[in-house]
Protein backbone atom coordinates (compact mmCIF):
# COMPACT_ATOMS: atom_id res chain seq x y z
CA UNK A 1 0.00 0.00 0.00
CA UNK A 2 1.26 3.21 -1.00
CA UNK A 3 -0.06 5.43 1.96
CA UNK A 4 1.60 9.00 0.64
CA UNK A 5 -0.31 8.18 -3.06
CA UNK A 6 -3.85 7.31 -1.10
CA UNK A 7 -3.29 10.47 1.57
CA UNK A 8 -2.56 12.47 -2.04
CA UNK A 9 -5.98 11.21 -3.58
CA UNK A 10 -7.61 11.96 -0.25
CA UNK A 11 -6.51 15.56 0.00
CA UNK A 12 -6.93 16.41 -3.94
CA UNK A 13 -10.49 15.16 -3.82
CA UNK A 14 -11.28 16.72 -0.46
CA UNK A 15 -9.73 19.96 -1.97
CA UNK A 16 -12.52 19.71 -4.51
CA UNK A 17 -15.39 18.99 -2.48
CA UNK A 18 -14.44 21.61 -0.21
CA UNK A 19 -13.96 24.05 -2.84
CA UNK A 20 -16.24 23.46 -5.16
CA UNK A 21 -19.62 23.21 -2.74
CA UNK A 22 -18.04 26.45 -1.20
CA UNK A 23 -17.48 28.38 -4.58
CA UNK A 24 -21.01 27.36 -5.42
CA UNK A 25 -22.58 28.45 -2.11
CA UNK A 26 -20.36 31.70 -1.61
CA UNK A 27 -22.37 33.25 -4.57
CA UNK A 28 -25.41 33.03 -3.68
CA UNK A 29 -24.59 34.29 -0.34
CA UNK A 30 -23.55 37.59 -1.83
CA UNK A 31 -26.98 37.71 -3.63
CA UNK A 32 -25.47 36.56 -6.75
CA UNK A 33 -28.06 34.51 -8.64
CA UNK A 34 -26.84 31.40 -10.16
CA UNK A 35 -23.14 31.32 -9.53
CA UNK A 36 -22.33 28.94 -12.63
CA UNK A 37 -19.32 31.15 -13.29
CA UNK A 38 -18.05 30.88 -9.77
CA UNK A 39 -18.96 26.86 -9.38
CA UNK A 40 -16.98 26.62 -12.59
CA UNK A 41 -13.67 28.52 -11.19
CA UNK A 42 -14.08 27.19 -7.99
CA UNK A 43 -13.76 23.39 -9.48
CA UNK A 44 -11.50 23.67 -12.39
CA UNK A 45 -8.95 25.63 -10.21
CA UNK A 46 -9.45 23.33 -7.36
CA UNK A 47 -8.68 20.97 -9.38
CA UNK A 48 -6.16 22.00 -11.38
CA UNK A 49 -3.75 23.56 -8.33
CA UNK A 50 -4.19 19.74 -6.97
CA UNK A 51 -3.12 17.99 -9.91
CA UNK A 52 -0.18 20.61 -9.99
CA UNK A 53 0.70 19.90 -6.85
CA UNK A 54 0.28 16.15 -5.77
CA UNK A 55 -0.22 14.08 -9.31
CA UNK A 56 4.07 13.55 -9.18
CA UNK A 57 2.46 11.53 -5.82
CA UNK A 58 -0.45 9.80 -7.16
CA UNK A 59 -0.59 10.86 -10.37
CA UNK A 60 -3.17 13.25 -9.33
CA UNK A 61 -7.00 11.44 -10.30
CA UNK A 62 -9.26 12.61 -7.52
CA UNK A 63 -11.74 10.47 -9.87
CA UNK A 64 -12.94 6.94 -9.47
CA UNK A 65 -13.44 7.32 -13.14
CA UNK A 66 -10.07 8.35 -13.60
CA UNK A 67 -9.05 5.75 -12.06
CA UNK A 68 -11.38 3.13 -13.54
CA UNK A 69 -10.06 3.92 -17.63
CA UNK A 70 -5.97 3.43 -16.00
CA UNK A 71 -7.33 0.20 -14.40
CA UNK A 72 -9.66 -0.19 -17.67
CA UNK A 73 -5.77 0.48 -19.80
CA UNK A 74 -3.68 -1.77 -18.08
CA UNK A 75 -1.95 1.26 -16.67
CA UNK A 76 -3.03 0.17 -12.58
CA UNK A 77 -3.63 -3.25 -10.46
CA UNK A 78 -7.21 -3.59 -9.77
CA UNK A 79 -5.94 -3.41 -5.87
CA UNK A 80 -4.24 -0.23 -6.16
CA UNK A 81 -7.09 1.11 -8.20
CA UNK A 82 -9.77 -0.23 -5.53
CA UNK A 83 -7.28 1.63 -2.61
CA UNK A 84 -7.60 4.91 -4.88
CA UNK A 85 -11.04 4.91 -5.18
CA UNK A 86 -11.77 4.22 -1.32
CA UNK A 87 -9.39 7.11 -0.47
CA UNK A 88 -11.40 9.35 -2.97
CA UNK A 89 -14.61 8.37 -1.85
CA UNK A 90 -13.18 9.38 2.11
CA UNK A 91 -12.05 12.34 0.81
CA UNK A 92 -14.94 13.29 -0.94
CA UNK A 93 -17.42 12.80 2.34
CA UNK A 94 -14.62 14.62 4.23
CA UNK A 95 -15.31 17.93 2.33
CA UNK A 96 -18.54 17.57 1.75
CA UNK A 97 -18.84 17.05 5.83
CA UNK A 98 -16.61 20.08 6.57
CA UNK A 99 -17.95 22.65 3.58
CA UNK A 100 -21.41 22.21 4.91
CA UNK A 101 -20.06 22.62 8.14
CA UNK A 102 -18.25 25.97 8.18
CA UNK A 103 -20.46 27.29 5.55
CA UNK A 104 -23.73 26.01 8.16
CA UNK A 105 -25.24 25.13 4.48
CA UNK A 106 -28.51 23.38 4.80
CA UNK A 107 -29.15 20.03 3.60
CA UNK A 108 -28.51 19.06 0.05
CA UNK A 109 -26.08 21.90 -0.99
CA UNK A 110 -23.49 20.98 -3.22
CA UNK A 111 -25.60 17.58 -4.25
CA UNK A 112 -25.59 17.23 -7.87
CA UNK A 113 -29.16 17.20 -9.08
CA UNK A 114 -30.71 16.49 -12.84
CA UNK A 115 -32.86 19.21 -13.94
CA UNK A 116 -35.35 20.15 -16.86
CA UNK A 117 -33.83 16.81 -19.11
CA UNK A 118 -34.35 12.89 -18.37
CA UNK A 119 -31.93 10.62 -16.36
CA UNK A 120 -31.16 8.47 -19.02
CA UNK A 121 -29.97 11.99 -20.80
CA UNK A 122 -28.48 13.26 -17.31
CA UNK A 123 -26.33 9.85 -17.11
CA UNK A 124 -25.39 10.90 -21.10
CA UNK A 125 -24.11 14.30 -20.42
CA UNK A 126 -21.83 13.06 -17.52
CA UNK A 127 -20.40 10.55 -19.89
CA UNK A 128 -19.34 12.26 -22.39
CA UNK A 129 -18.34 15.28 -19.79
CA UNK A 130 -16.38 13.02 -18.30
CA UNK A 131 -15.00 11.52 -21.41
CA UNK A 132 -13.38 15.27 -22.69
CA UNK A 133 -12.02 14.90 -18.93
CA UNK A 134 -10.24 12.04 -19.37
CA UNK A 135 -9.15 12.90 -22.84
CA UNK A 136 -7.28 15.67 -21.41
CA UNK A 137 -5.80 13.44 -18.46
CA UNK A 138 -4.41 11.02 -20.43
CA UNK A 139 -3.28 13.93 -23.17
CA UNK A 140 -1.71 16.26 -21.17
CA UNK A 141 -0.99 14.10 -17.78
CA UNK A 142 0.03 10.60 -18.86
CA UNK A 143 1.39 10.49 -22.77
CA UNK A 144 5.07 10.35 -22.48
CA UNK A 145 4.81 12.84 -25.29
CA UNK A 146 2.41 15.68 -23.51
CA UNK A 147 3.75 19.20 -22.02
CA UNK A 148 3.52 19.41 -18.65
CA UNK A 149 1.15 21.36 -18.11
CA UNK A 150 -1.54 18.65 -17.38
CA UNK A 151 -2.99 20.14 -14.06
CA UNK A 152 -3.74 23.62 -16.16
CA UNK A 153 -5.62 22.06 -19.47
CA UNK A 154 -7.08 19.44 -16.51
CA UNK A 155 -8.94 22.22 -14.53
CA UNK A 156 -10.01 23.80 -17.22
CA UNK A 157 -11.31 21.11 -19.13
CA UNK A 158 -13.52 20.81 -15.59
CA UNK A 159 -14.50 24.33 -15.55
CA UNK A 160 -15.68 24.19 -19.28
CA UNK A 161 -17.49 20.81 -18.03
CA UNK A 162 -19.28 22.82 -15.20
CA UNK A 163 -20.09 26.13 -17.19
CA UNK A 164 -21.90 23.47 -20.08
CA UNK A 165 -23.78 21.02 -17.94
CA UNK A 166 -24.05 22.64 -14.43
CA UNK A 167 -27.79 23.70 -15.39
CA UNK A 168 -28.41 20.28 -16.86
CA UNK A 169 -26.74 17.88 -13.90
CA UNK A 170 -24.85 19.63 -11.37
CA UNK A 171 -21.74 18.64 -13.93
CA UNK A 172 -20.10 16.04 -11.45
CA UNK A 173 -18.29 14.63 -13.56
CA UNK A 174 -16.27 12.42 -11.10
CA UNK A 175 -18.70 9.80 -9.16
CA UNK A 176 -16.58 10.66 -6.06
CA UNK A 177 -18.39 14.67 -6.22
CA UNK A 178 -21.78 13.20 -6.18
CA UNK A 179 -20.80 10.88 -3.46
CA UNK A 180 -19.88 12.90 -0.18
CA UNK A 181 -22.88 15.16 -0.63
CA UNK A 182 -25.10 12.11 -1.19
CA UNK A 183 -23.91 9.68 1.58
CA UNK A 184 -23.78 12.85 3.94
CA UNK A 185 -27.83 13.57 3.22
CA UNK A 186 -28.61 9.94 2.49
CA UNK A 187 -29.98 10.81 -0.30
CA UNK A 188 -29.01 8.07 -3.27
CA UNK A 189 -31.37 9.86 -6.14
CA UNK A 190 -29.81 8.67 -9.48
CA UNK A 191 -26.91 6.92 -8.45
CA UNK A 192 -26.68 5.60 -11.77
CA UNK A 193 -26.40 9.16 -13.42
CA UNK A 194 -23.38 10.17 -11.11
CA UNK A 195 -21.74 6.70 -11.04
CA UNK A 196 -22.20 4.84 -14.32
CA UNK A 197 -22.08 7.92 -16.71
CA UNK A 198 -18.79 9.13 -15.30
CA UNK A 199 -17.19 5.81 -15.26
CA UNK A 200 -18.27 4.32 -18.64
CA UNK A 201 -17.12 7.93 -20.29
CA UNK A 202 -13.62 7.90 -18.51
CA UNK A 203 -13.31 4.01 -19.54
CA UNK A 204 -14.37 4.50 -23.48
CA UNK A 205 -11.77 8.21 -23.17
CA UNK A 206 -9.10 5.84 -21.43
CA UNK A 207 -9.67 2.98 -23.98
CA UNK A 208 -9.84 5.35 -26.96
CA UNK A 209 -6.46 7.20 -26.32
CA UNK A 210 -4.99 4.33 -24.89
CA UNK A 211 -5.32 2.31 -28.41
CA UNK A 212 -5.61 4.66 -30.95
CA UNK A 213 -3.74 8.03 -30.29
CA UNK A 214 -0.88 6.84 -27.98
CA UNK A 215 2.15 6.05 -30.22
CA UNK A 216 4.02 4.66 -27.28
CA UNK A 217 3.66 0.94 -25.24
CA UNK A 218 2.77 1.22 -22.02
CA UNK A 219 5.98 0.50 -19.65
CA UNK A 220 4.33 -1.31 -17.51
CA UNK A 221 1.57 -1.34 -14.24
CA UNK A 222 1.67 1.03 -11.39
């Protein structure tokens, strides 16, 4: 077990939760009126000064569907990839606990929601949300060939996600966001949206890269 990469995913998804409920909150206690723009920031720069910060640790996913297209690649052991997600999901529940806390938000801020289009459309959006997501990972974060400037192209790529389909879904995009607001109010409303979409558009991203636009072999299984 590699405790400093699962304390990494812990605080980088923590960071998010934290940050992100907050940055949507903060707005509309200022009498701002839907605070997409700030939700937006408040994620993709979360996210972004994380992966900066702690991916040379972990390699910086703060996603279980990051993590499930490397496992889905061949790029991570199903037990290190089970260890990330757990330390995600703790993470997640962690800020969720602590942002409502500080904040005294009532219950259900910061809980993804669908709105105004159908689940089976909701769970569509966060797939192929997540799928530009994991595009970008693997683009800018994991081809031997990419810049490195992953954590920069990363956040925004979230921020974009969040300004596009935060009326729509909440944007999640990352099961793990839905998950600490949802085991904190008990309140499991389409799991499938926030769980399968994410994951099956981070595997078919991870997949797609991984086999078609990656001119190097993998070097082998972290």
């Amino acid at each position: 077990m590699n405790v400093k990469a699962l304390a990494a995913e812990l605080v980088g998804t923590f960071t998010l939760l934290f940050i992100g409920i907050l940055s949507g909150a903060a707005a509309t206690q200022v009498g701002m009126t839907a605070g997409l723009v700030e939700s937006a920031l408040g994620h993709g720069l979360a996210i972004g000064a994380m992966v900066s910060a702690l991916g040379v640790i972990s390699g910086g996913h703060f996603n279980p569907a990051v993590t499930c297209a490397f496992l889905a690649t061949g790029r991570m052991r199903i037990r290190v990839g089970l260890q990330y997600v757990g330390a995600q999901l703790v993470g997640a529940f962690l800020g969720a606990i602590l942002a409502r806390w500080v904040a005294v938000l009532p219950a259900g801020a910061g809980l993804p929601a669908v709105a105004s289009i159908s689940p089976v459309q909701a769970a569509v959006f966060e797939a192929v949300l997540t799928f530009f997501l994991v595009i970008v990972v693997f683009g800018t974060a994991v081809d031997l060939r990419a810049p490195k400037v992953g954590g920069l192209f990363i956040g925004l790529t979230i921020a974009v996600g969040v300004l596009a389909g935060g009326p729509y879904t909440g944007a999640a995009i990352n099961p793990a966001r839905w998950f600490g607001p949802a085991l904190l109010d008990g309140n499991w409303m389409n799991a499938l949206v926030y769980t399968v979409g994410p994951i099956f558009g981070g595997i078919v991203a991870g997949l797609l890269y991984n086999g078609l636009f990656e001119d190097r072999p993998m070097t082998g299984k972290a």
